[in-house]
Protein backbone atom coordinates (compact mmCIF):
# COMPACT_ATOMS: atom_id res chain seq x y z
CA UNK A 1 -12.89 -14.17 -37.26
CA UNK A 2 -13.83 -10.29 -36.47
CA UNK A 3 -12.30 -9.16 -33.70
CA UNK A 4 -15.13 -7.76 -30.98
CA UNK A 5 -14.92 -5.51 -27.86
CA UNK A 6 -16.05 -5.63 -25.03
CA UNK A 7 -16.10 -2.83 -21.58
CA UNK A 8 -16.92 -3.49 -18.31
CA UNK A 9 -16.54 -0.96 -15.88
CA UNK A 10 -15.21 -1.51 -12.40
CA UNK A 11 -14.76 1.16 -9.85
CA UNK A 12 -11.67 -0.08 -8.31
CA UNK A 13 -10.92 0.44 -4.72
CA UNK A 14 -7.42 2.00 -3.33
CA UNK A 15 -6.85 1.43 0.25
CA UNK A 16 -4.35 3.74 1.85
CA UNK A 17 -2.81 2.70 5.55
CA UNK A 18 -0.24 4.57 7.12
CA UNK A 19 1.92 3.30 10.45
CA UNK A 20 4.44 5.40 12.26
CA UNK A 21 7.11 2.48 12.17
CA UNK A 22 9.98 2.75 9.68
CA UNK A 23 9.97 1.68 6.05
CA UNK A 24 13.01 -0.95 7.16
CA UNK A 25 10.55 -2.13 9.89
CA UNK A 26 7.46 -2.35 7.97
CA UNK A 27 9.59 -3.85 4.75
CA UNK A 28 11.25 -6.46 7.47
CA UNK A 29 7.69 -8.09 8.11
CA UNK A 30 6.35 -7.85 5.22
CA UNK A 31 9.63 -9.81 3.80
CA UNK A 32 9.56 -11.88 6.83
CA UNK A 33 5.97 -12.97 5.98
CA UNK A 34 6.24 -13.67 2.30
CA UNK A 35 9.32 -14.99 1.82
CA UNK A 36 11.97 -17.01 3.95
CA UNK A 37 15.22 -15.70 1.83
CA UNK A 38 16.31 -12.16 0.24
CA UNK A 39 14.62 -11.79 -3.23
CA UNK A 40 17.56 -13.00 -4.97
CA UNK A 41 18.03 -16.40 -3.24
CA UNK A 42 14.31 -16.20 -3.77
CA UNK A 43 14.83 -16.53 -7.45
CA UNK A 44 17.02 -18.39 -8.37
CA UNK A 45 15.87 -21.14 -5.40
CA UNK A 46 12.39 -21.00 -7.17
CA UNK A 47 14.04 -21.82 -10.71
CA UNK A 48 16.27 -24.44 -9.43
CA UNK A 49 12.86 -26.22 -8.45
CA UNK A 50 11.85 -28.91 -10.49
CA UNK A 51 8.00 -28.20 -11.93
CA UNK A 52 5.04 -29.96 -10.09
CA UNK A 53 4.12 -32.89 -12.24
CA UNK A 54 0.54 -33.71 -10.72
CA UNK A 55 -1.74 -31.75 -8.22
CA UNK A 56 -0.52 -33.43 -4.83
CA UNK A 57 3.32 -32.45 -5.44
CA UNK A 58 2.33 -28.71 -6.51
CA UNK A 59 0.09 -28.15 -3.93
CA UNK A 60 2.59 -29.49 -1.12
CA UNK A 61 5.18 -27.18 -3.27
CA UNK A 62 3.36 -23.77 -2.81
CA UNK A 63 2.08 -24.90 1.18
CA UNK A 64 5.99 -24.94 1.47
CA UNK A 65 6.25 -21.85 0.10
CA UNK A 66 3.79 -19.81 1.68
CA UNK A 67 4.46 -17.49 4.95
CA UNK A 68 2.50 -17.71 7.80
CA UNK A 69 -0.32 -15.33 6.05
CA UNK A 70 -0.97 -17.35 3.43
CA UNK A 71 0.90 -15.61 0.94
CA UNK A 72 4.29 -15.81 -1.29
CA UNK A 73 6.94 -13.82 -2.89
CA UNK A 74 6.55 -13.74 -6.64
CA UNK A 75 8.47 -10.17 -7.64
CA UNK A 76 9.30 -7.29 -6.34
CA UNK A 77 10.09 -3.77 -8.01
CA UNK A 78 12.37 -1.23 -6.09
CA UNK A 79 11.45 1.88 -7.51
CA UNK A 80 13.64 3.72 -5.06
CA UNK A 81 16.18 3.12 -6.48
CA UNK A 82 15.67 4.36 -9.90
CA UNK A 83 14.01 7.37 -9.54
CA UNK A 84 16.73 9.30 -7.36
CA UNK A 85 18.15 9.64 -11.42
CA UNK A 86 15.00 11.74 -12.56
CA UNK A 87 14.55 13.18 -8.37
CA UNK A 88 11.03 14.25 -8.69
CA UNK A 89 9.70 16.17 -5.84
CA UNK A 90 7.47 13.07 -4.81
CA UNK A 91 10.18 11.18 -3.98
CA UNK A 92 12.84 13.40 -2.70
CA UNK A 93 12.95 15.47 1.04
CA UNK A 94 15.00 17.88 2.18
CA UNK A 95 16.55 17.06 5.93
CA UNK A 96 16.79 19.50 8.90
CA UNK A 97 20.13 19.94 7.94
CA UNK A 98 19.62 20.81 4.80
CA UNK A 99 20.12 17.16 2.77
CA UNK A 100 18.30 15.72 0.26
CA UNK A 101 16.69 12.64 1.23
CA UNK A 102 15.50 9.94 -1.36
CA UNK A 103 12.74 8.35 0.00
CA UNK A 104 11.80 4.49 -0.31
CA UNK A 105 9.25 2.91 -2.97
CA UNK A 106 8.93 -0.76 -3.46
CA UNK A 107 6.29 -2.92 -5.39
CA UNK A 108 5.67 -5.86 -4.22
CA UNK A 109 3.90 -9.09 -6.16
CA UNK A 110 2.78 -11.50 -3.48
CA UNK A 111 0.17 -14.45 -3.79
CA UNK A 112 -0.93 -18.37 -3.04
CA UNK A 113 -2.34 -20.30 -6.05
CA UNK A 114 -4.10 -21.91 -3.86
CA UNK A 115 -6.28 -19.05 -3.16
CA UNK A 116 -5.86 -17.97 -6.90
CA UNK A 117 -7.87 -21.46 -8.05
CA UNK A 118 -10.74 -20.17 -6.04
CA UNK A 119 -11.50 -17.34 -8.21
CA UNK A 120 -10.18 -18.48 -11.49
CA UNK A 121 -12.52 -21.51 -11.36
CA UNK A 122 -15.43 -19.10 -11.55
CA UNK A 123 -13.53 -16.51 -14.11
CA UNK A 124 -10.43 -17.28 -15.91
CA UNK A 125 -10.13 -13.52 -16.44
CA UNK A 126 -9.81 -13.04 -12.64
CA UNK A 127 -5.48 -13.69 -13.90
CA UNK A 128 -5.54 -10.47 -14.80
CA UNK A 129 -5.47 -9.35 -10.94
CA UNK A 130 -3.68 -12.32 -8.72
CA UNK A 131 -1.02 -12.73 -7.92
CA UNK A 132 -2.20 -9.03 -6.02
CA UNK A 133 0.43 -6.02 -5.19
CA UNK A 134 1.92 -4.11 -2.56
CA UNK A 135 3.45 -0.53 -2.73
CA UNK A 136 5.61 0.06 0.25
CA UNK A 137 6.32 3.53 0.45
CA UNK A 138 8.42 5.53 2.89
CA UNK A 139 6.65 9.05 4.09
CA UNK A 140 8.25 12.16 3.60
CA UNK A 141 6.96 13.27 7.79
CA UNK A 142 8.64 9.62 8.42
CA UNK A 143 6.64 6.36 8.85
CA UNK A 144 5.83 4.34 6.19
CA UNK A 145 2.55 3.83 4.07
CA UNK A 146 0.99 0.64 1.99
CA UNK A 147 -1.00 1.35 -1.06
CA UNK A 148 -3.58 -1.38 -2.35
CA UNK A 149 -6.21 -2.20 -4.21
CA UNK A 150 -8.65 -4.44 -2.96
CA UNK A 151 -8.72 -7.53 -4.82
CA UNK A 152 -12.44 -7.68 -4.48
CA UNK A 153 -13.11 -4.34 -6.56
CA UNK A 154 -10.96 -5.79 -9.60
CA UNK A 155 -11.61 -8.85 -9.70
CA UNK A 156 -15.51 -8.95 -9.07
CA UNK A 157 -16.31 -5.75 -9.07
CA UNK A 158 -17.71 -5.68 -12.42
CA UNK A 159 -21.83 -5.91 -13.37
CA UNK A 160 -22.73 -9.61 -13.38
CA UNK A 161 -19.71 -10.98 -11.69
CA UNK A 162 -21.08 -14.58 -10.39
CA UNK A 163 -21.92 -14.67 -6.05
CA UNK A 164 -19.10 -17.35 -5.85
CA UNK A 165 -16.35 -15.35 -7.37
CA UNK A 166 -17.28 -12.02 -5.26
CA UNK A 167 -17.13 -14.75 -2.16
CA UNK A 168 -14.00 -15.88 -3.33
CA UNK A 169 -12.41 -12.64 -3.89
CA UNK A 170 -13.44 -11.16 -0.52
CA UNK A 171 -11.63 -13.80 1.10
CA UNK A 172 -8.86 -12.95 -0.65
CA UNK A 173 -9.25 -8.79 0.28
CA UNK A 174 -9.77 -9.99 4.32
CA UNK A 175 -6.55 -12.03 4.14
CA UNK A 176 -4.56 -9.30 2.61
CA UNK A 177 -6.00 -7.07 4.60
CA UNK A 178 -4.66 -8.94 7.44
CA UNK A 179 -1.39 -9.14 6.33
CA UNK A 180 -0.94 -5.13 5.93
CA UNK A 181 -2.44 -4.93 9.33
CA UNK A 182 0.41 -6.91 10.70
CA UNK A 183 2.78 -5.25 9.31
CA UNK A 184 2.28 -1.78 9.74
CA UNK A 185 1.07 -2.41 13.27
CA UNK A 186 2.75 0.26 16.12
CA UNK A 187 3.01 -2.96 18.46
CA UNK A 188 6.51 -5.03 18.47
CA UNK A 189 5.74 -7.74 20.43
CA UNK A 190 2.07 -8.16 19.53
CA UNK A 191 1.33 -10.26 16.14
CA UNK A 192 4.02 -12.17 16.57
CA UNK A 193 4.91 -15.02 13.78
């Protein structure tokens, strides 16, 4: 068989939103939406789980798992707490009194299959881009900020991407959407769990 290419271009869509709450704060909901342990229980709770044999006992297995937003914990990389060895000037601040800060960076995978099987039954390609990501990121002024790309713009954002899957995906891009709004909102007792 000869091996073929193909290139489709996207132009892919990074949202920005930035909250005066803390990075502990805004890293607090997020957690508290996506997961109901620490990332470690997480884990190993998730492995201990014997595999979904039919579609009724893996559906009811994700419902259980997904937070309140309609999303779960899959991964999670803590990038603060490598690059204090390498301290480049992106992530590093210098106090008032003259102390170097590191500052917090955190990836975080999050998704629902549920929502996933909407998009992959149009393109199986659309795995490329769900479960969807995070980055939690603590500003240098203070507050925090969450980088993202809209799932819409990867995953049907291509020429000739079928109606149903760029429906499908912007469901997807509202409800995460959502979810950053809740958790960098300046309220504390509004959006409530």
């Amino acid at each position: 068989m000869t091996l073929t290419t193909e290139r489709q271009t996207i132009q892919a869509e990074r949202l920005v939103y930035h909250s005066s709450i803390s990075f502990s704060l805004a890293e607090s909901r997020l957690r508290s939406s996506i997961q109901s342990s620490s990332p470690s229980k997480g884990q190993q709770g998730q492995a201990q789980i014997r595999r979904p044999t039919d579609r009724e006992s893996h559906d009811a297995r994700i419902k259980s798992l997904v937070g309140p937003h309609g999303f779960m914990y899959f991964h999670e990389f803590n990038h603060g707490a490598w690059l204090p060895f390498y301290a480049p000037p992106s992530s590093t601040i210098t106090t008032v009194d003259g102390e170097t800060k590191n500052l917090n960076c955190k990836r975080f995978i999050l998704g629902n299959p549920l929502i996933a099987i909407t998009m992959l039954e149009h393109d199986l390609n659309a795995g490329l881009c769900v479960p969807v990501e995070l980055g939690l990121v603590e500003e240098p002024q203070g507050g925090v900020r969450i980088v993202w790309y809209k799932p819409t713009s990867l995953i049907a954002g291509y020429e000739g991407a079928k109606q149903e899957l760029v429906d499908a995906a912007n469901v997807l891009s509202t409800k995460l959407e959502a979810l950053v709004r809740w958790v960098l909102r300046d309220e504390e007792g509004e959006g409530k769990l």
